[in-house]
PDB file of N, CA and C in Angstrom:
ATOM      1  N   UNK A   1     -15.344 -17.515  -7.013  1.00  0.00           N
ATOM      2  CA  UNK A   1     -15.141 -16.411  -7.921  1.00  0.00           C
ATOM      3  C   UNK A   1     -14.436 -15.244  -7.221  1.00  0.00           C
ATOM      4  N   UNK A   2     -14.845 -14.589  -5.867  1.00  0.00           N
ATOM      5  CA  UNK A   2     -14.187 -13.637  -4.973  1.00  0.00           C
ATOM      6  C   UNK A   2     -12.627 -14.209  -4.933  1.00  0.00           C
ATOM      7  N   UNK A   3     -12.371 -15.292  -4.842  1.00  0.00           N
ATOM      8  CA  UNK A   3     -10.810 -15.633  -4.703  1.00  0.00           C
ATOM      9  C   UNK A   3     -10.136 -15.648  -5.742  1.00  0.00           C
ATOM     10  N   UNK A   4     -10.853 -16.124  -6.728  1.00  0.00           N
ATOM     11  CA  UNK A   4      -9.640 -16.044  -7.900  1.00  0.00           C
ATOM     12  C   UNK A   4      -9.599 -14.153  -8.053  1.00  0.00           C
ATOM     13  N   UNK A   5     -10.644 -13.582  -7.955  1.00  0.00           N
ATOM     14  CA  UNK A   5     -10.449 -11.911  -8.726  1.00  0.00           C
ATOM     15  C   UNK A   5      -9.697 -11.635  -7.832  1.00  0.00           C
ATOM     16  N   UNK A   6      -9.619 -11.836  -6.336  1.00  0.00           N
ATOM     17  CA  UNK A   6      -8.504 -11.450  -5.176  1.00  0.00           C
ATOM     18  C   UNK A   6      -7.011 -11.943  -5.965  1.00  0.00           C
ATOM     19  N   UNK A   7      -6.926 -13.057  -5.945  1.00  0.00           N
ATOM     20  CA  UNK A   7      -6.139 -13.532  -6.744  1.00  0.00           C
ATOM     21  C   UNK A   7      -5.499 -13.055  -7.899  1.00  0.00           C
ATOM     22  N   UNK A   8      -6.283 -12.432  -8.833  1.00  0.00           N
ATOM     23  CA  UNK A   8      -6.013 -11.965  -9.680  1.00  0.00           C
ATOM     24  C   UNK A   8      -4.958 -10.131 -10.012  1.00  0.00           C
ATOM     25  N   UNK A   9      -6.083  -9.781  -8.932  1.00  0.00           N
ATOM     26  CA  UNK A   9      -5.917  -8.817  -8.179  1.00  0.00           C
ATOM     27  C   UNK A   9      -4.010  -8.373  -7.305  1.00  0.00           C
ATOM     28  N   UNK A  10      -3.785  -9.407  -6.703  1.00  0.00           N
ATOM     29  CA  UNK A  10      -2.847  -9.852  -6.115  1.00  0.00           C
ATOM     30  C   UNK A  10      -1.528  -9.518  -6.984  1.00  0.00           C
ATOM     31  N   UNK A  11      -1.789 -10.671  -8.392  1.00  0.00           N
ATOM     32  CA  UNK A  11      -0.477 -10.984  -8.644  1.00  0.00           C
ATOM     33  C   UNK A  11      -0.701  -9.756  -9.832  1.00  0.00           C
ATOM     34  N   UNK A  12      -1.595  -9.057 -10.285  1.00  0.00           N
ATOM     35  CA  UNK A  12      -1.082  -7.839 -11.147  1.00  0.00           C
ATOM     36  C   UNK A  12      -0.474  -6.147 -10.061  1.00  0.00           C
ATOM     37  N   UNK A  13      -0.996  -6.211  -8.800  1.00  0.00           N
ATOM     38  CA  UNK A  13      -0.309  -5.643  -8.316  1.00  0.00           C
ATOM     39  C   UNK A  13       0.943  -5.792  -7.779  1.00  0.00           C
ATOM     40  N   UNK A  14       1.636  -6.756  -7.352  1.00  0.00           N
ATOM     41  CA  UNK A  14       2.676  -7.298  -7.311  1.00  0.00           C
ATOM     42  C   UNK A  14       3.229  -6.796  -8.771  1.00  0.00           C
ATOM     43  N   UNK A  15       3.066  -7.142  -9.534  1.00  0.00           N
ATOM     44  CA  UNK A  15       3.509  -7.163 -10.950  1.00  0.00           C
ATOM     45  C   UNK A  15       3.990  -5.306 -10.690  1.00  0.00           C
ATOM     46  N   UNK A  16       3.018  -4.798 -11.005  1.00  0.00           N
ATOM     47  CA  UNK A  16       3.227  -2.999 -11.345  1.00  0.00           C
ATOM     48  C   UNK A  16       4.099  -2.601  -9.523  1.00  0.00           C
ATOM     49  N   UNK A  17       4.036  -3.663  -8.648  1.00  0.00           N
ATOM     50  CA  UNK A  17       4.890  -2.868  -7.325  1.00  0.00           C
ATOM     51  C   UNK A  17       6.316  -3.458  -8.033  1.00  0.00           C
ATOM     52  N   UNK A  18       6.390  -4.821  -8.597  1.00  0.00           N
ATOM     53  CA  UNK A  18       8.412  -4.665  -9.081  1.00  0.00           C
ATOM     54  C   UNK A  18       8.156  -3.547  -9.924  1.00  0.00           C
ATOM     55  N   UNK A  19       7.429  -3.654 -10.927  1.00  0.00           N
ATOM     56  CA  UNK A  19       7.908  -2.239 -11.723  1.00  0.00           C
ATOM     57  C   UNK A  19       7.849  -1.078 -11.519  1.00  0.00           C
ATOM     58  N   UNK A  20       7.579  -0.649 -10.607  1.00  0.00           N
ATOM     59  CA  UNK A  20       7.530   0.591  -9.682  1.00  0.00           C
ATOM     60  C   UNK A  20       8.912   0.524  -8.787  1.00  0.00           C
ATOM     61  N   UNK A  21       9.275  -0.571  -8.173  1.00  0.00           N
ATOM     62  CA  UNK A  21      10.563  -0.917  -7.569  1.00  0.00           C
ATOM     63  C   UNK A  21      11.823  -0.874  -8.013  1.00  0.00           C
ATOM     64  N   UNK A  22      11.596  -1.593  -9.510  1.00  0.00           N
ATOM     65  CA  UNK A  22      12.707  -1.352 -10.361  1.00  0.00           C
ATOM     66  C   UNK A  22      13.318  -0.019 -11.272  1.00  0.00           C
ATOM     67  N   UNK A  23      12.276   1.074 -11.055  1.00  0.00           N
ATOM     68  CA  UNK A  23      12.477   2.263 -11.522  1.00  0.00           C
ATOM     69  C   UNK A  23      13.192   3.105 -10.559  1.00  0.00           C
ATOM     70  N   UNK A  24      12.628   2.770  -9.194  1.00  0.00           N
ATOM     71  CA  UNK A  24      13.099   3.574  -8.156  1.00  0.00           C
ATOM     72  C   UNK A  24      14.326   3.262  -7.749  1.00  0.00           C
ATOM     73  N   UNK A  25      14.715   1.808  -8.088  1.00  0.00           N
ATOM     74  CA  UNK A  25      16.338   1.368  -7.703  1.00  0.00           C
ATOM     75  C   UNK A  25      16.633   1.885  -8.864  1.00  0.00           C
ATOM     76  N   UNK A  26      16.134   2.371  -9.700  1.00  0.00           N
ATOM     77  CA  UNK A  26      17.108   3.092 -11.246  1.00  0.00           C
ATOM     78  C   UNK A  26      17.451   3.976 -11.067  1.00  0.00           C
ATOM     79  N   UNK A  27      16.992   4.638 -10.914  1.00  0.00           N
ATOM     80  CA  UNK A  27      16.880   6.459 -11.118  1.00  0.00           C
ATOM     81  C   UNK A  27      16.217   7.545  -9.497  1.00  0.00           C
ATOM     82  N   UNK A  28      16.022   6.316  -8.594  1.00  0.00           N
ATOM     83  CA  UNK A  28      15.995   7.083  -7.065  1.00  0.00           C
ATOM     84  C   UNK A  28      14.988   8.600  -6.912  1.00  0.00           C
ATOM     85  N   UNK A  29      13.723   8.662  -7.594  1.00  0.00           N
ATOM     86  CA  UNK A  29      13.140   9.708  -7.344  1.00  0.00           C
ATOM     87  C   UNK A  29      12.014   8.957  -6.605  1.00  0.00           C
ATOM     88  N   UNK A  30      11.261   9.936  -5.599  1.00  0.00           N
ATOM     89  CA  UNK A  30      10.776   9.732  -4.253  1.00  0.00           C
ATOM     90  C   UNK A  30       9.180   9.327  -4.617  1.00  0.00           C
ATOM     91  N   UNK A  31       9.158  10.209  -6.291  1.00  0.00           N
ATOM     92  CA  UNK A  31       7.494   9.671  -6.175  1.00  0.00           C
ATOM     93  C   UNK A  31       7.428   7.951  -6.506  1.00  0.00           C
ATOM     94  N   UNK A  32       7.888   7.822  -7.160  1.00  0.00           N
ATOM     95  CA  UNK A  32       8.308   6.037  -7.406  1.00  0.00           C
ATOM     96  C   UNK A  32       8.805   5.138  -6.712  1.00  0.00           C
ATOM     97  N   UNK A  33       9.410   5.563  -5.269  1.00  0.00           N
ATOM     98  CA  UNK A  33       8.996   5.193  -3.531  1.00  0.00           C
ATOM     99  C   UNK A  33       7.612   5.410  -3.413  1.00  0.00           C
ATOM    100  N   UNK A  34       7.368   6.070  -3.552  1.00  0.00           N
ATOM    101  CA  UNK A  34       5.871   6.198  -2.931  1.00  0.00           C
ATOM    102  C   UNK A  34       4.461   5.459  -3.610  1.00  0.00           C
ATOM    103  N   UNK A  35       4.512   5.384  -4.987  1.00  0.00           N
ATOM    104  CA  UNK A  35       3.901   4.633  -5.540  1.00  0.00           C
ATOM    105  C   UNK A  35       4.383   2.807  -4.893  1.00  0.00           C
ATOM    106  N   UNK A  36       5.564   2.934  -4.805  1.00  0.00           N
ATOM    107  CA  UNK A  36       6.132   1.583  -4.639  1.00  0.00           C
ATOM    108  C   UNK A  36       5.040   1.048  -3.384  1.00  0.00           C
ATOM    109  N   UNK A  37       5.537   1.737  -1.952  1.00  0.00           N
ATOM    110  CA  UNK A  37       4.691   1.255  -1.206  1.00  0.00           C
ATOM    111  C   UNK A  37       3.731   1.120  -1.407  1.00  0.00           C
ATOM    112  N   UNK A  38       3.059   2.107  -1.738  1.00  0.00           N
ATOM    113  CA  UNK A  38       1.341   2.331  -1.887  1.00  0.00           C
ATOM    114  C   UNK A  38       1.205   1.091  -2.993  1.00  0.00           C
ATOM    115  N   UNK A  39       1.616   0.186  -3.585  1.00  0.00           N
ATOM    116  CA  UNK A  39       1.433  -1.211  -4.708  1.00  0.00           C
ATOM    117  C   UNK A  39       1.683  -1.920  -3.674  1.00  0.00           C
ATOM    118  N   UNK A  40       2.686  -1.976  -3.076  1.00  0.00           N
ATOM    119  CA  UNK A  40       2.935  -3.400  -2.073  1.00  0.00           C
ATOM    120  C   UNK A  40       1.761  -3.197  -1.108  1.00  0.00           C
ATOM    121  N   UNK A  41       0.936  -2.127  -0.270  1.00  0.00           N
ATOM    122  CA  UNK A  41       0.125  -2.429   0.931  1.00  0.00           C
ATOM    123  C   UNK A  41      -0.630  -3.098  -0.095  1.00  0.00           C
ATOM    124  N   UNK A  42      -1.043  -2.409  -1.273  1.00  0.00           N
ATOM    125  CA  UNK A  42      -2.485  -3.036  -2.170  1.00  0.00           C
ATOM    126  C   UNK A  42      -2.330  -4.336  -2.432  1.00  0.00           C
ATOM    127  N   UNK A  43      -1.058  -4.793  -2.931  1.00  0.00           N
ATOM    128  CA  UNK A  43      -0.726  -6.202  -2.851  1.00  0.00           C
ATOM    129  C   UNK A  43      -1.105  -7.172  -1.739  1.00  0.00           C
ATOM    130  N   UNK A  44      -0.400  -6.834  -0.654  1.00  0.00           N
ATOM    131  CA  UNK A  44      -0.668  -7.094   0.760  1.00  0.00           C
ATOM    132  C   UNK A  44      -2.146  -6.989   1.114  1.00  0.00           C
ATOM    133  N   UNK A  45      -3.197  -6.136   1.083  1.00  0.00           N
ATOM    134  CA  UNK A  45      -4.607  -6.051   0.977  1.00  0.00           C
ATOM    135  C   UNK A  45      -5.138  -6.943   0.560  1.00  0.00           C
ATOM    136  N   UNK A  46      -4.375  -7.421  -0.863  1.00  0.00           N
ATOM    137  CA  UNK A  46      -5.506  -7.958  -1.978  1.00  0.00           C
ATOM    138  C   UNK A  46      -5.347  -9.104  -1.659  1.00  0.00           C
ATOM    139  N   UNK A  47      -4.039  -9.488  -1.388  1.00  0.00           N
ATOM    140  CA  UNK A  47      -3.381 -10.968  -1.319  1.00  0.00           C
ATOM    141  C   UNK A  47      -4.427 -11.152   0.323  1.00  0.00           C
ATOM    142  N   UNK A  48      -4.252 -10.518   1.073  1.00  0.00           N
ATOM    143  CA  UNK A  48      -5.140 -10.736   2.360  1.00  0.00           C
ATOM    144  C   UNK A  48      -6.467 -11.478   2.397  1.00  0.00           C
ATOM    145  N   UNK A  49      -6.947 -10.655   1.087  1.00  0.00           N
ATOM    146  CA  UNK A  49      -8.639 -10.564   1.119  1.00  0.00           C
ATOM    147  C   UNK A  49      -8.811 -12.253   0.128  1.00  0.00           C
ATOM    148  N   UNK A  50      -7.710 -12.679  -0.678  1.00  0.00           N
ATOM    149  CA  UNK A  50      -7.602 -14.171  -1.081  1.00  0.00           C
ATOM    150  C   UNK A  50      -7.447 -14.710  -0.546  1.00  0.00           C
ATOM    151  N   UNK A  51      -6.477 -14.717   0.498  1.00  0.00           N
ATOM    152  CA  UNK A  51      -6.562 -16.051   1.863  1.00  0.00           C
ATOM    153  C   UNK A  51      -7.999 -15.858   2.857  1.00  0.00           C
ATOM    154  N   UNK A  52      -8.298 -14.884   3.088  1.00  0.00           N
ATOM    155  CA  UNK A  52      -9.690 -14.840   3.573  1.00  0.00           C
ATOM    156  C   UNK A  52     -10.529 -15.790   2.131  1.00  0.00           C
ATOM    157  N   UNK A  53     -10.952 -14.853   1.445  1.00  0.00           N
ATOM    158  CA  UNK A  53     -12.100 -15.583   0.700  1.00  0.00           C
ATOM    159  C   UNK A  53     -11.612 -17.344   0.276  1.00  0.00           C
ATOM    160  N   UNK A  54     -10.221 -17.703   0.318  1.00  0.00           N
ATOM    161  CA  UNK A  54     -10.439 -19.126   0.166  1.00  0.00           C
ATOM    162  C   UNK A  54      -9.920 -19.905   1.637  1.00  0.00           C
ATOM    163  N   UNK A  55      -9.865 -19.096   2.632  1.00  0.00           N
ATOM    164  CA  UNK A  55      -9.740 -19.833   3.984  1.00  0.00           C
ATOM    165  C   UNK A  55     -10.771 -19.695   5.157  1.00  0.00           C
ATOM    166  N   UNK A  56     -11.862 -18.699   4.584  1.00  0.00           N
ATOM    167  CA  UNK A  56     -12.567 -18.181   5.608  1.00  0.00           C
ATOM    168  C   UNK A  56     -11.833 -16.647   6.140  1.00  0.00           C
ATOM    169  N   UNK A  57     -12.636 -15.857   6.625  1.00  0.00           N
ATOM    170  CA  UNK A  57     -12.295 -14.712   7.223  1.00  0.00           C
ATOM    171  C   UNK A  57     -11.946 -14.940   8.741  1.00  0.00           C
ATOM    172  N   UNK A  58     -11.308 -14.280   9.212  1.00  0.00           N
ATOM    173  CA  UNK A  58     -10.657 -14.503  10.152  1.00  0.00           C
ATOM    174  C   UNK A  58      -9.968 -12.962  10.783  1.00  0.00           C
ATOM    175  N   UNK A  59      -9.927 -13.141  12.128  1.00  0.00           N
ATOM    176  CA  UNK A  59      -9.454 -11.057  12.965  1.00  0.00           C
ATOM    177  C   UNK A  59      -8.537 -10.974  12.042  1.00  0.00           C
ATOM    178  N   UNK A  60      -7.304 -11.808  11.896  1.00  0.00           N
ATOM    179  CA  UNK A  60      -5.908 -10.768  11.561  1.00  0.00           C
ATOM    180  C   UNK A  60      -6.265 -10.421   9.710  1.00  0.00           C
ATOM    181  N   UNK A  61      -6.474 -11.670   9.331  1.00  0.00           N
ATOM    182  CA  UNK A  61      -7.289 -11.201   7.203  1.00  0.00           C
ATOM    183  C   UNK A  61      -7.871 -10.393   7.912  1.00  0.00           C
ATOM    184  N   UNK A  62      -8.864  -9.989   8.092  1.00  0.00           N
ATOM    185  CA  UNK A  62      -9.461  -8.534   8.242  1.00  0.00           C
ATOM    186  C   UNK A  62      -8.636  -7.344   8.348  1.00  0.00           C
ATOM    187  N   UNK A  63      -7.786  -7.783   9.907  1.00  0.00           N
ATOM    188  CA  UNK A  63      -6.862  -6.405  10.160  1.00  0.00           C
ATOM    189  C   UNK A  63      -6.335  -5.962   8.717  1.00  0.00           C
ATOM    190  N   UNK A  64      -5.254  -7.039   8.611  1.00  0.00           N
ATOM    191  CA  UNK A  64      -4.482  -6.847   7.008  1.00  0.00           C
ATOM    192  C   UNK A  64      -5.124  -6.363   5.988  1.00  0.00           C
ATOM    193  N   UNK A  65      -6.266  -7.195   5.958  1.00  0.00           N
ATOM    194  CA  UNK A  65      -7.245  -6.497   4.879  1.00  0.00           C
ATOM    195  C   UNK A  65      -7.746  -5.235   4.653  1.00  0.00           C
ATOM    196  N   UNK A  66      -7.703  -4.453   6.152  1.00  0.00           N
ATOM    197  CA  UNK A  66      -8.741  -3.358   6.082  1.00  0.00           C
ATOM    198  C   UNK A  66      -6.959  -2.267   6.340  1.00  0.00           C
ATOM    199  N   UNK A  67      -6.371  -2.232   6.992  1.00  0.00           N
ATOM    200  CA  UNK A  67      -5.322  -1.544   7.384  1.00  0.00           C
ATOM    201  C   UNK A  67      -4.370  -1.347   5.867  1.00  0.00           C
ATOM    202  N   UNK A  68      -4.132  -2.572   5.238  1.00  0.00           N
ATOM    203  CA  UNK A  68      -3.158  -2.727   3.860  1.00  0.00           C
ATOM    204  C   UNK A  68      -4.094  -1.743   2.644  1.00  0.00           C
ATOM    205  N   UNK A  69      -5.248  -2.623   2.618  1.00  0.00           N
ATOM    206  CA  UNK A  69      -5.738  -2.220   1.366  1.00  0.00           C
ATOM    207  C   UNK A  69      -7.113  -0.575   1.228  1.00  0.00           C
ATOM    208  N   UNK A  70      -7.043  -0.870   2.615  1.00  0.00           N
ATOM    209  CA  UNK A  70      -8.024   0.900   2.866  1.00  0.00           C
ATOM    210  C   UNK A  70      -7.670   2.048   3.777  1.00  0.00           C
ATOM    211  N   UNK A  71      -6.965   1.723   4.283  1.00  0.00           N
ATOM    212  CA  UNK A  71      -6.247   3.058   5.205  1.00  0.00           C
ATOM    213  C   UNK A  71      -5.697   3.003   4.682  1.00  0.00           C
ATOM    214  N   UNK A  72      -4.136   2.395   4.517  1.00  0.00           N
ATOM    215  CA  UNK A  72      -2.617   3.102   4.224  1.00  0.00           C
ATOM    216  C   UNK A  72      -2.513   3.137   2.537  1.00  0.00           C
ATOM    217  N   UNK A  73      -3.130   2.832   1.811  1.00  0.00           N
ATOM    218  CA  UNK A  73      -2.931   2.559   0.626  1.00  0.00           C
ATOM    219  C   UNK A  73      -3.239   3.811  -0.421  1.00  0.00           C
ATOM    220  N   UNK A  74      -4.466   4.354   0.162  1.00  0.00           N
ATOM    221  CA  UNK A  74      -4.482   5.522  -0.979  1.00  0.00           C
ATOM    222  C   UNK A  74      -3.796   6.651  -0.823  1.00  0.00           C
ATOM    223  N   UNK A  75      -3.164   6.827   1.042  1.00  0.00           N
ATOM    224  CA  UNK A  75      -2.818   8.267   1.273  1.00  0.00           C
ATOM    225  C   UNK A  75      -0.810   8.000   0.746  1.00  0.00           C
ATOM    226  N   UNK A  76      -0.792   6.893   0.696  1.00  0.00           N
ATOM    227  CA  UNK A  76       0.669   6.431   0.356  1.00  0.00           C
ATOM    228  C   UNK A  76       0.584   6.486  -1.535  1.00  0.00           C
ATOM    229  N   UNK A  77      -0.618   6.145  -1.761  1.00  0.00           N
ATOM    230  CA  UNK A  77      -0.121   6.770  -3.433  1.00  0.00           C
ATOM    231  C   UNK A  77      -0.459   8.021  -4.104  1.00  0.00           C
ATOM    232  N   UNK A  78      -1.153   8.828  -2.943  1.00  0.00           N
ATOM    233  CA  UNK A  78      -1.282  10.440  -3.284  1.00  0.00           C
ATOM    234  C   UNK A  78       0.273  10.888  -2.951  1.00  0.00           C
ATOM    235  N   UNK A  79       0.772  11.012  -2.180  1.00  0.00           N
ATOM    236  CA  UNK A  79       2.160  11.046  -1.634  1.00  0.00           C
ATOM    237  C   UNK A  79       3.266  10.837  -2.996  1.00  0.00           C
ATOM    238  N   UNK A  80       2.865  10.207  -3.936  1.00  0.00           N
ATOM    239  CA  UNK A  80       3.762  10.402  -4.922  1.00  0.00           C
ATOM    240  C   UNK A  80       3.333  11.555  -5.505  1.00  0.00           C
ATOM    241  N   UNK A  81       1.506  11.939  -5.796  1.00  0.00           N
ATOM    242  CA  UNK A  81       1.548  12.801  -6.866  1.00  0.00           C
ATOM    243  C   UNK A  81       1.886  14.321  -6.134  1.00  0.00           C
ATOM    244  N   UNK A  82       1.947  14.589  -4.973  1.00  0.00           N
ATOM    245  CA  UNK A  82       2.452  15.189  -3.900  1.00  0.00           C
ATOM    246  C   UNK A  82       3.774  15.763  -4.455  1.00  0.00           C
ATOM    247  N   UNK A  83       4.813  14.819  -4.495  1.00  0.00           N
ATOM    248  CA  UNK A  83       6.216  14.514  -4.953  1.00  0.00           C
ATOM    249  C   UNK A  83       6.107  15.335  -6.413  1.00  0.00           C
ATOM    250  N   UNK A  84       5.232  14.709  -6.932  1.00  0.00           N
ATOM    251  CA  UNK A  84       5.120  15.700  -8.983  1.00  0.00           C
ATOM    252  C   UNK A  84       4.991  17.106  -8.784  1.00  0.00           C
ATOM    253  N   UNK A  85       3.735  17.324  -7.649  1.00  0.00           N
ATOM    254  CA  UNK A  85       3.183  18.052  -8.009  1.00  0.00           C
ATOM    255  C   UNK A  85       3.545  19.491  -7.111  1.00  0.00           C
ATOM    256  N   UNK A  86       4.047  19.108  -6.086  1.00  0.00           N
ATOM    257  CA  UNK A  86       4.493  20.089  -5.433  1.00  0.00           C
ATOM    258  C   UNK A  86       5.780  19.811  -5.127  1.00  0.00           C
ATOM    259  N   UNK A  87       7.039  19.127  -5.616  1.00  0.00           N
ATOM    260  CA  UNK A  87       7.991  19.392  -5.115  1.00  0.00           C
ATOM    261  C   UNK A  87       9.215  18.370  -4.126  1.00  0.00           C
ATOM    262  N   UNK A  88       9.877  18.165  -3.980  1.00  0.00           N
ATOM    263  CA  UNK A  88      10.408  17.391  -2.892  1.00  0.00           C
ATOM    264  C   UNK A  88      10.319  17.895  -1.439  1.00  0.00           C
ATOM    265  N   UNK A  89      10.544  19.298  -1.094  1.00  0.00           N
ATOM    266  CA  UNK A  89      10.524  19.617  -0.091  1.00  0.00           C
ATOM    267  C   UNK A  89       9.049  19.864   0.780  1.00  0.00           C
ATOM    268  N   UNK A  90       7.692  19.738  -0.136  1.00  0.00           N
ATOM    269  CA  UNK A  90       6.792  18.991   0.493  1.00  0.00           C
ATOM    270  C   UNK A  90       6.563  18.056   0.367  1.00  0.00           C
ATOM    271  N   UNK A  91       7.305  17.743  -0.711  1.00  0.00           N
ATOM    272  CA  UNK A  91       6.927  16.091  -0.466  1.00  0.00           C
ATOM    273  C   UNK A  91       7.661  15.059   0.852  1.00  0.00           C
ATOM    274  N   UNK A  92       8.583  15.686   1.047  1.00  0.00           N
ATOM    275  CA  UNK A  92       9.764  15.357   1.967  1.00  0.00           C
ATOM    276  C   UNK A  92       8.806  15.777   3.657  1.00  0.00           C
ATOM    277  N   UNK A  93       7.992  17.203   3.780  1.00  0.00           N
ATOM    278  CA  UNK A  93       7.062  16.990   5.114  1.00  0.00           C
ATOM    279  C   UNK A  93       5.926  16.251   4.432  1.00  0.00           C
ATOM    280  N   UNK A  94       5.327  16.261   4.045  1.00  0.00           N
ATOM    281  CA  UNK A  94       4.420  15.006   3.907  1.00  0.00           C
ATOM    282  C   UNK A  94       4.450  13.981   4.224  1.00  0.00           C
ATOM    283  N   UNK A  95       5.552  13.527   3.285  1.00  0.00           N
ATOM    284  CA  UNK A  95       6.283  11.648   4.134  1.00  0.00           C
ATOM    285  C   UNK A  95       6.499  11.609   5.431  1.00  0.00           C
ATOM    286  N   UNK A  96       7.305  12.741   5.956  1.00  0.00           N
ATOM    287  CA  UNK A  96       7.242  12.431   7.382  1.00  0.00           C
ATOM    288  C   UNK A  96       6.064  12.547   8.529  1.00  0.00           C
ATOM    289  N   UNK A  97       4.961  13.414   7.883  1.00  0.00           N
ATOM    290  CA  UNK A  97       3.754  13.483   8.648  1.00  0.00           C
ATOM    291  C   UNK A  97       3.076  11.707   8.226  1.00  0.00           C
ATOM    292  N   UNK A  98       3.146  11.884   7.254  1.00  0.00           N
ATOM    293  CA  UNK A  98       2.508   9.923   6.466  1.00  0.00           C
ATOM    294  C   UNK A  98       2.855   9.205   7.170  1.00  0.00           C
ATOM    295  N   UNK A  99       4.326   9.135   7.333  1.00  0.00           N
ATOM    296  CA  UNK A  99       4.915   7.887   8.225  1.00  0.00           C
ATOM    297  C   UNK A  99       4.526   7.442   9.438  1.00  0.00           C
ATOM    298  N   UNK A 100       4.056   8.976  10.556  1.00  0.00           N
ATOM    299  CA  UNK A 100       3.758   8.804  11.775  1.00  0.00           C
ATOM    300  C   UNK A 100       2.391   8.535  11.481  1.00  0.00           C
ATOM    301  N   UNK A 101       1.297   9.282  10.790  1.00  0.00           N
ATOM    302  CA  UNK A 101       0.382   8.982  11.097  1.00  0.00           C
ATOM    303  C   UNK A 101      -0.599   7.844  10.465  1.00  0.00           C
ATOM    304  N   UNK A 102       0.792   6.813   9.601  1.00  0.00           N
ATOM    305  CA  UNK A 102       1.125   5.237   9.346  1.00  0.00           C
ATOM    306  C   UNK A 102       0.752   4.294  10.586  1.00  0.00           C
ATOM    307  N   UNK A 103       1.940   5.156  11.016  1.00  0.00           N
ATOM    308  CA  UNK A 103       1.739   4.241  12.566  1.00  0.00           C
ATOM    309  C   UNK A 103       1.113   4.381  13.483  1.00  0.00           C
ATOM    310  N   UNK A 104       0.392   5.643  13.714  1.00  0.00           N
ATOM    311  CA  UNK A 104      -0.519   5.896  14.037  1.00  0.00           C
ATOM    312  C   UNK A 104      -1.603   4.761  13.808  1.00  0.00           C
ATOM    313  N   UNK A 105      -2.323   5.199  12.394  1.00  0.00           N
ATOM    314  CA  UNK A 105      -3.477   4.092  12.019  1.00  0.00           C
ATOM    315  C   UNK A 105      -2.879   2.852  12.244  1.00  0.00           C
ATOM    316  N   UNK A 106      -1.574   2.004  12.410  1.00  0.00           N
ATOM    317  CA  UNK A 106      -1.116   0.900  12.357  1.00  0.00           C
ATOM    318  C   UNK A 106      -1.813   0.408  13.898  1.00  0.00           C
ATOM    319  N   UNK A 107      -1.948   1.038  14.505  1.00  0.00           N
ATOM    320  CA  UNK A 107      -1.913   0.722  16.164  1.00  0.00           C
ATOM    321  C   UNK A 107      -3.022   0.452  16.260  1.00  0.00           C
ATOM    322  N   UNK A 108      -3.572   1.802  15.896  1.00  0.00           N
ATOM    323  CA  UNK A 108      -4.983   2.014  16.051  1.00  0.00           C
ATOM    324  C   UNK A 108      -6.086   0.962  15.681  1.00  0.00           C
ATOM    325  N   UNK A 109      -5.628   0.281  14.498  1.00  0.00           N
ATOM    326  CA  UNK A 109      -6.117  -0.687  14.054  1.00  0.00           C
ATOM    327  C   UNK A 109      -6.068  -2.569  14.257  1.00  0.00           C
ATOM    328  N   UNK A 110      -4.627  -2.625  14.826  1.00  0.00           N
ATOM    329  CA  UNK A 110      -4.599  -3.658  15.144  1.00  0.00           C
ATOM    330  C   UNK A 110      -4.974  -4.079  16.796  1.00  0.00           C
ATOM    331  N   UNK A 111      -4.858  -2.879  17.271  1.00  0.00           N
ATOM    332  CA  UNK A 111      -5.489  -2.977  18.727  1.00  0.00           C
ATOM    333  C   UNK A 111      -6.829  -2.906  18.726  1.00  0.00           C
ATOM    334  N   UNK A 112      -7.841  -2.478  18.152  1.00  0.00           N
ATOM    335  CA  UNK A 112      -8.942  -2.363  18.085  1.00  0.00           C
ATOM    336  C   UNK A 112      -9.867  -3.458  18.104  1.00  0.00           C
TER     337      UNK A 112
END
């Protein structure tokens, strides 16, 4: 049951990250980048946490799991409303503080 809702999970986020993708190759505004990513890590998360629950858990499903779908994922889809709500030009330092401290948690986590 955990795999198919992972599963499930998976392919409707996938679903809303093209359509989030396909808006942003339309019309090029930054919050609809930002939503974009923030759908693909969740994708990437969710899809993670289905090969775990139907392969067994395992270090790197975890890493992926915990790095995709709970660190980088919510501060990457505030970052759009960021973009609405205040502007491009914070939204523009934001992203670049996000990005580093992306990679930041990226390290942090897979070295751990």
């Amino acid at each position: 049951m955990n795999a198919a809702l992972a599963a499930a999970a998976t392919l409707v986020a996938v679903a809303f990250c093209l359509s989030t993708l396909d808006r942003w190759l339309r019309r090029r505004r930054a919050h609809e980048q930002a939503w974009t990513v923030s759908l693909a890590l969740f994708a990437l998360g969710s899809g993670a946490l289905w090969w775990a629950e139907s392969a067994g858990w395992s270090l790197g499903a975890f890493r992926v799991f915990y790095l995709a779908g709970a660190v980088l994922n919510v501060p990457w889809l505030a970052l759009g409303t960021v973009y609405l709500l205040a502007g491009p030009a914070v939204g523009d330092r934001a992203r670049g503080w996000l990005v580093l401290l992306s990679g930041l948690a990226a390290g942090i986590v897979l070295f751990a």
